[in-house]
PDB file of N, CA and C in Angstrom:
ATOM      1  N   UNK A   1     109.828  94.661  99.499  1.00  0.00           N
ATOM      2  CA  UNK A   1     109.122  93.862 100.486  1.00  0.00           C
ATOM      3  C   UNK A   1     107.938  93.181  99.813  1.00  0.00           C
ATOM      4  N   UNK A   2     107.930  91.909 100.214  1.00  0.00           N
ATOM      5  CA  UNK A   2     107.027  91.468  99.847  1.00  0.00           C
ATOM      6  C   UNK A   2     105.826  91.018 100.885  1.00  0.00           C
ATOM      7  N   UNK A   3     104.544  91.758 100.754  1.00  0.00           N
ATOM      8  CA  UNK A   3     103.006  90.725 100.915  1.00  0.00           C
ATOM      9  C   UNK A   3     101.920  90.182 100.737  1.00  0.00           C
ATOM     10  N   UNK A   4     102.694  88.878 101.441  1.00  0.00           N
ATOM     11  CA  UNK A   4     101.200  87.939 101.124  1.00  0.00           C
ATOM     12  C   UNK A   4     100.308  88.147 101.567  1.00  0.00           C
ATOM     13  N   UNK A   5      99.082  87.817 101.345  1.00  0.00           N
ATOM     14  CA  UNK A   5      97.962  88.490 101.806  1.00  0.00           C
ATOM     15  C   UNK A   5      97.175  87.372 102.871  1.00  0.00           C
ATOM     16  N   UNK A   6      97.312  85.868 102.007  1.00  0.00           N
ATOM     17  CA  UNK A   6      96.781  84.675 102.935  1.00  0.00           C
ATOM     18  C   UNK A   6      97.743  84.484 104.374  1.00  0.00           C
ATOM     19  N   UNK A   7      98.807  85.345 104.684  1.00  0.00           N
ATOM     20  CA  UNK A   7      98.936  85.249 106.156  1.00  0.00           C
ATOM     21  C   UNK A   7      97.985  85.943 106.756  1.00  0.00           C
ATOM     22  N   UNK A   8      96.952  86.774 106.446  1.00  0.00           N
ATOM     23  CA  UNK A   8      96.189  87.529 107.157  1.00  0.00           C
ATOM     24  C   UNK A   8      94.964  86.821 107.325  1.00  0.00           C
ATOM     25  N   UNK A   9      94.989  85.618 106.415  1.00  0.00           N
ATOM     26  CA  UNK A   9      93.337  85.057 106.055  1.00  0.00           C
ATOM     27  C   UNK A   9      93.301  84.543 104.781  1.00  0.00           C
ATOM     28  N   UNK A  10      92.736  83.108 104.750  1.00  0.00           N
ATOM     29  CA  UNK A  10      91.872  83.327 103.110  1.00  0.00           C
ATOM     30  C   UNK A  10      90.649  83.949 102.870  1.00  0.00           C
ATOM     31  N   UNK A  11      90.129  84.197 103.607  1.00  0.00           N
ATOM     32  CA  UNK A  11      89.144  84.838 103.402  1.00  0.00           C
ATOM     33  C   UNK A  11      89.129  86.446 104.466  1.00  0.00           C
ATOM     34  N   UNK A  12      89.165  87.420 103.561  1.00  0.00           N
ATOM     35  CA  UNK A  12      89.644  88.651 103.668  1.00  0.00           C
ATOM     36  C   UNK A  12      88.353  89.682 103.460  1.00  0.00           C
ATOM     37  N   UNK A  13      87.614  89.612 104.072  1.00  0.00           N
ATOM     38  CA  UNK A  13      86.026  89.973 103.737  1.00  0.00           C
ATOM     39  C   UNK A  13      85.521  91.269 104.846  1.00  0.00           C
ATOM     40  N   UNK A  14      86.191  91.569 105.653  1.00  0.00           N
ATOM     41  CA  UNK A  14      85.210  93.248 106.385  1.00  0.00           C
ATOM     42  C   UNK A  14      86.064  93.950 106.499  1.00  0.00           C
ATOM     43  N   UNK A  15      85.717  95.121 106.620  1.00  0.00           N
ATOM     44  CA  UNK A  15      86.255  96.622 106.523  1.00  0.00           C
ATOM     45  C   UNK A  15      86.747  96.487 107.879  1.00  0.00           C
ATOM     46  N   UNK A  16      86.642  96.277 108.884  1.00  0.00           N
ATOM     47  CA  UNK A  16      86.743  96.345 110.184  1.00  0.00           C
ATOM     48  C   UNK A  16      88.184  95.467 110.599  1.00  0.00           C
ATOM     49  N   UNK A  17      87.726  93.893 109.729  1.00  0.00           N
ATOM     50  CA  UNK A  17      89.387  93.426 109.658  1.00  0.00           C
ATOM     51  C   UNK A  17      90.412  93.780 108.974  1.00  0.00           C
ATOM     52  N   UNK A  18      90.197  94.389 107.844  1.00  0.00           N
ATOM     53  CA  UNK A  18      91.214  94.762 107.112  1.00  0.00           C
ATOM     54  C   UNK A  18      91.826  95.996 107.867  1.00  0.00           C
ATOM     55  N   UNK A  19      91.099  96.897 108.382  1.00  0.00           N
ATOM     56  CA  UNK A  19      91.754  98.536 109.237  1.00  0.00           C
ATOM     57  C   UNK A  19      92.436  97.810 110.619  1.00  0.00           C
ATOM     58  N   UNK A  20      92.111  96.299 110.929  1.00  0.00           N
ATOM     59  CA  UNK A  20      92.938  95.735 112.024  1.00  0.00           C
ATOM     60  C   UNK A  20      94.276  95.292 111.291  1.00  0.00           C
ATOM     61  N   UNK A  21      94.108  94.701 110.578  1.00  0.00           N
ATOM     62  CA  UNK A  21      95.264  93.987 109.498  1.00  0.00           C
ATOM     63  C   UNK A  21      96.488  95.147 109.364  1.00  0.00           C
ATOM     64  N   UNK A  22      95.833  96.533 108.908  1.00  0.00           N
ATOM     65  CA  UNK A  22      96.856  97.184 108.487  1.00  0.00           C
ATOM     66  C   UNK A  22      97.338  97.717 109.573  1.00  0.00           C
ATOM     67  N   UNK A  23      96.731  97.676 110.653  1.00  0.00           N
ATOM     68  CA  UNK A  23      97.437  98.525 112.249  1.00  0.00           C
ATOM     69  C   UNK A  23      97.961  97.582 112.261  1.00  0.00           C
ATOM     70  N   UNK A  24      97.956  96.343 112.406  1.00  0.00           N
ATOM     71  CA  UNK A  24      98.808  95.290 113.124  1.00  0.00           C
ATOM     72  C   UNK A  24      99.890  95.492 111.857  1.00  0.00           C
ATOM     73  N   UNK A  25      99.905  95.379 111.158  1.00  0.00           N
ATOM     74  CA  UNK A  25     101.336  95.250 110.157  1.00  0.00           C
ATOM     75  C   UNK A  25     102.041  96.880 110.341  1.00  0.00           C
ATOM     76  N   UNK A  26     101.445  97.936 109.980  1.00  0.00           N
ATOM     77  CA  UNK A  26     102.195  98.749 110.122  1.00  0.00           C
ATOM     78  C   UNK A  26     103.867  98.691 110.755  1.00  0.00           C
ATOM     79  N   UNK A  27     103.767  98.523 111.644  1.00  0.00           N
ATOM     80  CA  UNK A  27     104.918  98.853 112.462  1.00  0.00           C
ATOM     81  C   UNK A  27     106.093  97.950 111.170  1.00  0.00           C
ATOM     82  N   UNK A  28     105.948  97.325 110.704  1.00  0.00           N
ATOM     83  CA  UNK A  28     106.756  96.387 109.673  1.00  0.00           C
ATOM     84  C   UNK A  28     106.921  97.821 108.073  1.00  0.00           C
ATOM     85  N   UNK A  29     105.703  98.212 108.064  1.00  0.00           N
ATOM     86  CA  UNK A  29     106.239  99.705 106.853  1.00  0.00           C
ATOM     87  C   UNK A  29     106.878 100.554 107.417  1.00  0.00           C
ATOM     88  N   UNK A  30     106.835 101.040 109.051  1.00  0.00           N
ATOM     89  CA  UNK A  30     108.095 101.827 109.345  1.00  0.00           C
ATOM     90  C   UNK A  30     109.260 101.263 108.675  1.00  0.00           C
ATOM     91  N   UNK A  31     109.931 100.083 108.338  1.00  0.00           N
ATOM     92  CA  UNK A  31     111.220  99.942 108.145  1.00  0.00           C
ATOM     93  C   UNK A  31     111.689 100.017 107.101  1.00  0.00           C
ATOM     94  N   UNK A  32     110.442 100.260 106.264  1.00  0.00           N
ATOM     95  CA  UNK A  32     110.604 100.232 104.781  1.00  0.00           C
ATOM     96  C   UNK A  32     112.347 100.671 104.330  1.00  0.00           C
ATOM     97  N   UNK A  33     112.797 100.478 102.940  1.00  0.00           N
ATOM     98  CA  UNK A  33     113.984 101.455 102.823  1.00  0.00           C
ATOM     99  C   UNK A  33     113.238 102.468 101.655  1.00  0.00           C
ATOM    100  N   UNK A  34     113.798 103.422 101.532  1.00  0.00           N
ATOM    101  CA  UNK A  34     112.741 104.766 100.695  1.00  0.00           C
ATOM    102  C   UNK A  34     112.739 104.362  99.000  1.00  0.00           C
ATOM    103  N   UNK A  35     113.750 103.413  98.761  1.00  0.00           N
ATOM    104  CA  UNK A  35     113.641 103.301  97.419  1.00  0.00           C
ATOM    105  C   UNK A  35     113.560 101.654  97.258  1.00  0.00           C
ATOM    106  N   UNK A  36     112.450 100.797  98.580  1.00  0.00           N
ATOM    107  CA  UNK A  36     112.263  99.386  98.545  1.00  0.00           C
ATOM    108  C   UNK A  36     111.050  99.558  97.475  1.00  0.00           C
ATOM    109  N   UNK A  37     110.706  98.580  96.860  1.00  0.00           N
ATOM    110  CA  UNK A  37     109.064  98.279  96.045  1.00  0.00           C
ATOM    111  C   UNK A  37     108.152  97.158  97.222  1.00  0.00           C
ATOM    112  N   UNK A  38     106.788  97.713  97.370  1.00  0.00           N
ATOM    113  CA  UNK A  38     106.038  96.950  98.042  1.00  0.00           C
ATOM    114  C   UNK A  38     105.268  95.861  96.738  1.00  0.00           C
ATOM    115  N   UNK A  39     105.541  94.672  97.091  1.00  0.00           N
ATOM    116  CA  UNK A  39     104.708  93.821  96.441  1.00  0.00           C
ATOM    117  C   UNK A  39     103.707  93.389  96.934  1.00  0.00           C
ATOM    118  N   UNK A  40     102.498  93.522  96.610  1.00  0.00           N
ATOM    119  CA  UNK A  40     101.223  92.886  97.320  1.00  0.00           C
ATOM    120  C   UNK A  40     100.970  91.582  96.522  1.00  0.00           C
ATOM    121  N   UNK A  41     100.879  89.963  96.827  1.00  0.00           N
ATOM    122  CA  UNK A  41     100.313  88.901  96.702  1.00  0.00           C
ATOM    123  C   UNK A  41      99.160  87.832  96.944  1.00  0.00           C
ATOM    124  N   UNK A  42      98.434  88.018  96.063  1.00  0.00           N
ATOM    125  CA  UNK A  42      97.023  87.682  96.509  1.00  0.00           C
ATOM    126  C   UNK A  42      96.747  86.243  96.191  1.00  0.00           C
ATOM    127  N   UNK A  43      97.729  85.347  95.716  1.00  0.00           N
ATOM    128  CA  UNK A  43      98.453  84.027  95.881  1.00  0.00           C
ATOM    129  C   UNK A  43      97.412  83.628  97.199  1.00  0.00           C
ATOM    130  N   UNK A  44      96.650  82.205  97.365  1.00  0.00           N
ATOM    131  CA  UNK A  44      96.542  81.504  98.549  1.00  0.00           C
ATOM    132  C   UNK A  44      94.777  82.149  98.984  1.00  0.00           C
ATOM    133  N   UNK A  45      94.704  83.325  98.300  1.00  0.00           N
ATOM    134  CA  UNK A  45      93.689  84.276  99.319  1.00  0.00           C
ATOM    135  C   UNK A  45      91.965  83.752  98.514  1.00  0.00           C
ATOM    136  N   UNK A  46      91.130  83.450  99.192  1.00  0.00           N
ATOM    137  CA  UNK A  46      89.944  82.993  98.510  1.00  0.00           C
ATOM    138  C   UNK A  46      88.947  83.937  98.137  1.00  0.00           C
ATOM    139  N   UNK A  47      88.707  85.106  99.319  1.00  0.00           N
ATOM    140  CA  UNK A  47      87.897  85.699  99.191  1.00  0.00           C
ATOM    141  C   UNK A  47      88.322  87.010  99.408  1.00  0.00           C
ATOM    142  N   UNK A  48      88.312  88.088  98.857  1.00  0.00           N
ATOM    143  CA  UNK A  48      88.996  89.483  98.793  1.00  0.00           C
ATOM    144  C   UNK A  48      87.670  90.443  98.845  1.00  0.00           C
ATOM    145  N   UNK A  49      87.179  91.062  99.611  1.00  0.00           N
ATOM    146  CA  UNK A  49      86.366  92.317  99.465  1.00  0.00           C
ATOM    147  C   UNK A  49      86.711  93.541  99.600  1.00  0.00           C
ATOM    148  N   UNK A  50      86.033  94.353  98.730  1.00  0.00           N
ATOM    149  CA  UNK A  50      86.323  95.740  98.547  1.00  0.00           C
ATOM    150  C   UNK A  50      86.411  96.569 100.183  1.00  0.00           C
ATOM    151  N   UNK A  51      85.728  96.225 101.419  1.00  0.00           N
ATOM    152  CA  UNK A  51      85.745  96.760 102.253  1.00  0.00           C
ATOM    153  C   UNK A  51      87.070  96.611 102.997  1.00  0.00           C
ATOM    154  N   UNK A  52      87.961  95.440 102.817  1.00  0.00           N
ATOM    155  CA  UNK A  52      88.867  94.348 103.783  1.00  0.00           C
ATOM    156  C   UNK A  52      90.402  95.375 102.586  1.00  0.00           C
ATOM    157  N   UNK A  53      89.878  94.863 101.392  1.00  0.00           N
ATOM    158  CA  UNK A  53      90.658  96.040 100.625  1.00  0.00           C
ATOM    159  C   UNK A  53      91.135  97.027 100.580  1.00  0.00           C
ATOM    160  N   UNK A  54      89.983  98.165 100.771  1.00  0.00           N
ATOM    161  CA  UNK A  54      90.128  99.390 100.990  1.00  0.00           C
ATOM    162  C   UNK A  54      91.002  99.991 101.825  1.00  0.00           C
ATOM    163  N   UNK A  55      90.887  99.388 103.178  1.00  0.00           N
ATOM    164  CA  UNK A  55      91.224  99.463 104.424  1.00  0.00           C
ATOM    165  C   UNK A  55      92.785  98.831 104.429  1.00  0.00           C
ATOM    166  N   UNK A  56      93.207  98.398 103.881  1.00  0.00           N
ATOM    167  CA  UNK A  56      94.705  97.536 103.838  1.00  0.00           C
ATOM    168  C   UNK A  56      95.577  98.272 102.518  1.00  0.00           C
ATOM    169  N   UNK A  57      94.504  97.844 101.025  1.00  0.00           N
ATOM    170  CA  UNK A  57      95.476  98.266  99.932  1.00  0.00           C
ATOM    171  C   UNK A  57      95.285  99.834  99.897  1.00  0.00           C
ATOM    172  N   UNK A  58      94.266 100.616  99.699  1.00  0.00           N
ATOM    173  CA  UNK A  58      94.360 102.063  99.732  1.00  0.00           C
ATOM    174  C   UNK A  58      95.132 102.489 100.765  1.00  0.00           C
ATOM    175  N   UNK A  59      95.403 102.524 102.330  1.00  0.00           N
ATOM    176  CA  UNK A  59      96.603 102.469 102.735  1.00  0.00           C
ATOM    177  C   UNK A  59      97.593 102.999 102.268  1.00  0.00           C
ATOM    178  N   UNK A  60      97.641 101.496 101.933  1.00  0.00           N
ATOM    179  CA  UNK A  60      99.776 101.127 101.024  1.00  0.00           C
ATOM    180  C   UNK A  60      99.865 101.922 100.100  1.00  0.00           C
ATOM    181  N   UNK A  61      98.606 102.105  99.604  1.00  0.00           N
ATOM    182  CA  UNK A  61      98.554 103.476  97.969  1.00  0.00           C
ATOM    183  C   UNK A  61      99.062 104.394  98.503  1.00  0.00           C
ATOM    184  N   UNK A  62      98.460 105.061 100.122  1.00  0.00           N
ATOM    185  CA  UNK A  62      98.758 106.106 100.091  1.00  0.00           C
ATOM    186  C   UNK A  62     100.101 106.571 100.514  1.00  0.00           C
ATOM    187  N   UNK A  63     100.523 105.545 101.178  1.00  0.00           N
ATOM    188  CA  UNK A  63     101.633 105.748 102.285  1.00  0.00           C
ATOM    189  C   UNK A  63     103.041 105.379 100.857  1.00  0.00           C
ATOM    190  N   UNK A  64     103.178 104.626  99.711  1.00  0.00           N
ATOM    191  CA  UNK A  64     103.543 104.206  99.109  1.00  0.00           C
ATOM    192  C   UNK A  64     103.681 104.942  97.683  1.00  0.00           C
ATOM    193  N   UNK A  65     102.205 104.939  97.098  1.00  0.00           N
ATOM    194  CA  UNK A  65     102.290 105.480  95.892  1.00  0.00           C
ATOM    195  C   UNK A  65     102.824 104.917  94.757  1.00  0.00           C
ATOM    196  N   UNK A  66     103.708 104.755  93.958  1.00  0.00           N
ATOM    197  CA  UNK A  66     104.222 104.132  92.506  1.00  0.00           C
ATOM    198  C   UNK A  66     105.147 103.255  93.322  1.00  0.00           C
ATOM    199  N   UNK A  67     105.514 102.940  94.023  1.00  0.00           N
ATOM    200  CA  UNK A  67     106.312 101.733  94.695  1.00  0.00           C
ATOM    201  C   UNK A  67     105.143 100.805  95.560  1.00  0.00           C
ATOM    202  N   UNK A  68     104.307 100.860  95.274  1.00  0.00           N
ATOM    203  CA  UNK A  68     103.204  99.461  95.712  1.00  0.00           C
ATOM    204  C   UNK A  68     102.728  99.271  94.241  1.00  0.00           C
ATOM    205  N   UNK A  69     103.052  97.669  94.439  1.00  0.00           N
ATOM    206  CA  UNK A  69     103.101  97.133  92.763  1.00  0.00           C
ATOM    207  C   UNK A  69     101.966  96.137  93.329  1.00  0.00           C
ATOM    208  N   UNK A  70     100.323  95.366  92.626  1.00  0.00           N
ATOM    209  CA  UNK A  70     100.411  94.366  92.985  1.00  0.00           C
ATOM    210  C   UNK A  70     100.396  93.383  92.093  1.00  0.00           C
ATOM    211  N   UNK A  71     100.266  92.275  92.347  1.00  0.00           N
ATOM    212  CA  UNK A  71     100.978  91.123  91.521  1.00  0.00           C
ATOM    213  C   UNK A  71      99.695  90.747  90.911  1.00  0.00           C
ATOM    214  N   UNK A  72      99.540  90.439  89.648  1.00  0.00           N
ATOM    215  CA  UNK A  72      99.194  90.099  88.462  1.00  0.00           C
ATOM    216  C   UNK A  72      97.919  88.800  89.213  1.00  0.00           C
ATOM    217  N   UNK A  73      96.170  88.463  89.325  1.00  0.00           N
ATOM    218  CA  UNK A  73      95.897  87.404  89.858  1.00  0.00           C
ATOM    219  C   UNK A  73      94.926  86.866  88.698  1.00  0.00           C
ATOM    220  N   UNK A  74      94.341  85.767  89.298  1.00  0.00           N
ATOM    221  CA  UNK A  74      93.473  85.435  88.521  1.00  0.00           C
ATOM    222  C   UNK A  74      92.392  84.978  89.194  1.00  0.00           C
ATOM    223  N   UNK A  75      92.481  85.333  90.323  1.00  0.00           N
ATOM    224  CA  UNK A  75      91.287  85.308  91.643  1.00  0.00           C
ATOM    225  C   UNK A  75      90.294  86.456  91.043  1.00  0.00           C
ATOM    226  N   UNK A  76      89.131  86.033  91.079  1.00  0.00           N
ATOM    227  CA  UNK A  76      87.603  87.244  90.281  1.00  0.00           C
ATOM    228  C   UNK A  76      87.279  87.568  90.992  1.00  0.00           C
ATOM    229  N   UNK A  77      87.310  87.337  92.798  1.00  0.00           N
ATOM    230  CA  UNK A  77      87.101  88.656  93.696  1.00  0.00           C
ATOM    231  C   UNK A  77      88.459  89.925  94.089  1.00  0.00           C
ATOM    232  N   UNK A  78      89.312  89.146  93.631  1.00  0.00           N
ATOM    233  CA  UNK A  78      90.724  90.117  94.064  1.00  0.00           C
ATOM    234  C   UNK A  78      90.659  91.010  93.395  1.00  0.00           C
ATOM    235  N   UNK A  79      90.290  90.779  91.787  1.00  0.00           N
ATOM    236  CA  UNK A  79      90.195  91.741  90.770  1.00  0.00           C
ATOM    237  C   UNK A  79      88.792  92.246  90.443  1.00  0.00           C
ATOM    238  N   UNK A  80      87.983  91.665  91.259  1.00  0.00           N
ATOM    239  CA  UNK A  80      86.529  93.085  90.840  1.00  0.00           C
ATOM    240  C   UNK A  80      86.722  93.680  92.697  1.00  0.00           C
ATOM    241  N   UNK A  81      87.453  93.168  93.047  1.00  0.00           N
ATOM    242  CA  UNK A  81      87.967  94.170  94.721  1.00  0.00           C
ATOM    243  C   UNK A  81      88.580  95.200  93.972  1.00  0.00           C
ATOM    244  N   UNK A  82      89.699  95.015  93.098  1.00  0.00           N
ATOM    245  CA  UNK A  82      90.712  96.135  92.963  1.00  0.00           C
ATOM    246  C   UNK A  82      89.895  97.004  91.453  1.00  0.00           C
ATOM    247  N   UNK A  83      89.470  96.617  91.147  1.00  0.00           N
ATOM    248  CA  UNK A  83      88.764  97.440  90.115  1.00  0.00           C
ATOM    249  C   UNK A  83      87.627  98.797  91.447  1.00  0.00           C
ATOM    250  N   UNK A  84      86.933  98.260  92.353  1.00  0.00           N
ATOM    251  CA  UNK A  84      86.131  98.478  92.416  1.00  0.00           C
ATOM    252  C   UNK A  84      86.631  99.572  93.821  1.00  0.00           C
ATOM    253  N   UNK A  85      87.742  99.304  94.403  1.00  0.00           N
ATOM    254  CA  UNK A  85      88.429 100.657  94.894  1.00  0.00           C
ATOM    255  C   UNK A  85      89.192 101.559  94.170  1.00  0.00           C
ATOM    256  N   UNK A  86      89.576 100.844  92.944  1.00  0.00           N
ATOM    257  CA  UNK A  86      90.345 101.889  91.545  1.00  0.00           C
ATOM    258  C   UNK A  86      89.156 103.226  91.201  1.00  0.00           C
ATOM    259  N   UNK A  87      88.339 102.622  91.098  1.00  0.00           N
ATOM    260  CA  UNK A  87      86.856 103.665  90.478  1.00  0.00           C
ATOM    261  C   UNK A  87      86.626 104.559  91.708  1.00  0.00           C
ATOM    262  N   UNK A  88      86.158 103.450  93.120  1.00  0.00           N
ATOM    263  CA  UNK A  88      85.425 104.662  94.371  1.00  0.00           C
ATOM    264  C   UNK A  88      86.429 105.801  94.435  1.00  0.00           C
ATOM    265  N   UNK A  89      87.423 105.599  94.705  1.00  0.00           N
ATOM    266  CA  UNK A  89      88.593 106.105  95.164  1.00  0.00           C
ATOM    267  C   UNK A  89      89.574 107.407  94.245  1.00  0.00           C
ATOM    268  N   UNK A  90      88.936 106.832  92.779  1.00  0.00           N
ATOM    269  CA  UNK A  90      89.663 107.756  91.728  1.00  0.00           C
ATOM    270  C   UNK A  90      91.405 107.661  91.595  1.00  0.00           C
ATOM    271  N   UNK A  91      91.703 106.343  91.571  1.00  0.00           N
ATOM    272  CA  UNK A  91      93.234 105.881  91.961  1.00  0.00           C
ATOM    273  C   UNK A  91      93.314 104.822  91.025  1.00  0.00           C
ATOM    274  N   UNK A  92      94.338 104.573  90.460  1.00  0.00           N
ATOM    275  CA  UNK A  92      95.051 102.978  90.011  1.00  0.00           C
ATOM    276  C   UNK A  92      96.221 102.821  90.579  1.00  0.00           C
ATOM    277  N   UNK A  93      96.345 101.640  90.628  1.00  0.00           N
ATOM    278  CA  UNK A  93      96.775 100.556  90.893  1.00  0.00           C
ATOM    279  C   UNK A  93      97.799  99.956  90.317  1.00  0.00           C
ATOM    280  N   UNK A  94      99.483  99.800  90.493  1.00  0.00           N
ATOM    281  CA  UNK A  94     100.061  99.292  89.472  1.00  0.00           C
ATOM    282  C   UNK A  94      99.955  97.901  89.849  1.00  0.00           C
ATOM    283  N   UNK A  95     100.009  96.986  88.397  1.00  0.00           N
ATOM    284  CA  UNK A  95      99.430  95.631  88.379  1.00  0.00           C
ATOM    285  C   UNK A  95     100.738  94.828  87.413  1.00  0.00           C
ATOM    286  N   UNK A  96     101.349  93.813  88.216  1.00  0.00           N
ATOM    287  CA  UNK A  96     102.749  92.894  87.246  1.00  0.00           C
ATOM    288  C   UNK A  96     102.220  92.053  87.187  1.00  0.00           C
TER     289      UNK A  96
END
């Protein structure tokens, strides 16, 4: 499965939307299949914060684990977001 992240927003910035983001999608990871890969795409997305982050990608970490892959960016808030829940959190992140 793949997600994009700019259907949720380009700009992806409070803790408060992101814990809405992931209730509202949930019901879509019930269907998962047990041996699907989650792709996360941060393609389109302008502004990424660690709070909007936390709340959406730690999640998918947990519920997921080595089958949430995310995709490779070159956005400098996506990646000091994901650095910066890698450290709080004591977790990585697989990155294509």
């Amino acid at each position: 499965m793949n997600i994009e992240l700019k259907k949720f927003g380009t700009t992806l910035a409070s803790r408060q939307s992101g814990k809405e983001a992931f209730l509202a999608f949930s019901p879509t990871l019930n269907v998962i299949k047990d041996d699907e890969m989650i792709i996360v795409d941060f393609d389109g997305v302008n502004t990424f914060t660690p709070g909007w982050g936390d709340e959406f990608l730690r999640q998918l970490h947990n519920k997921f684990g080595a089958r949430l892959i995310l995709k490779s960016t070159d956005n400098p808030s996506a990646k000091a977001t994901i650095t910066i829940i890698e450290q709080t959190n004591n977790m990585k992140f697989q990155i294509q």
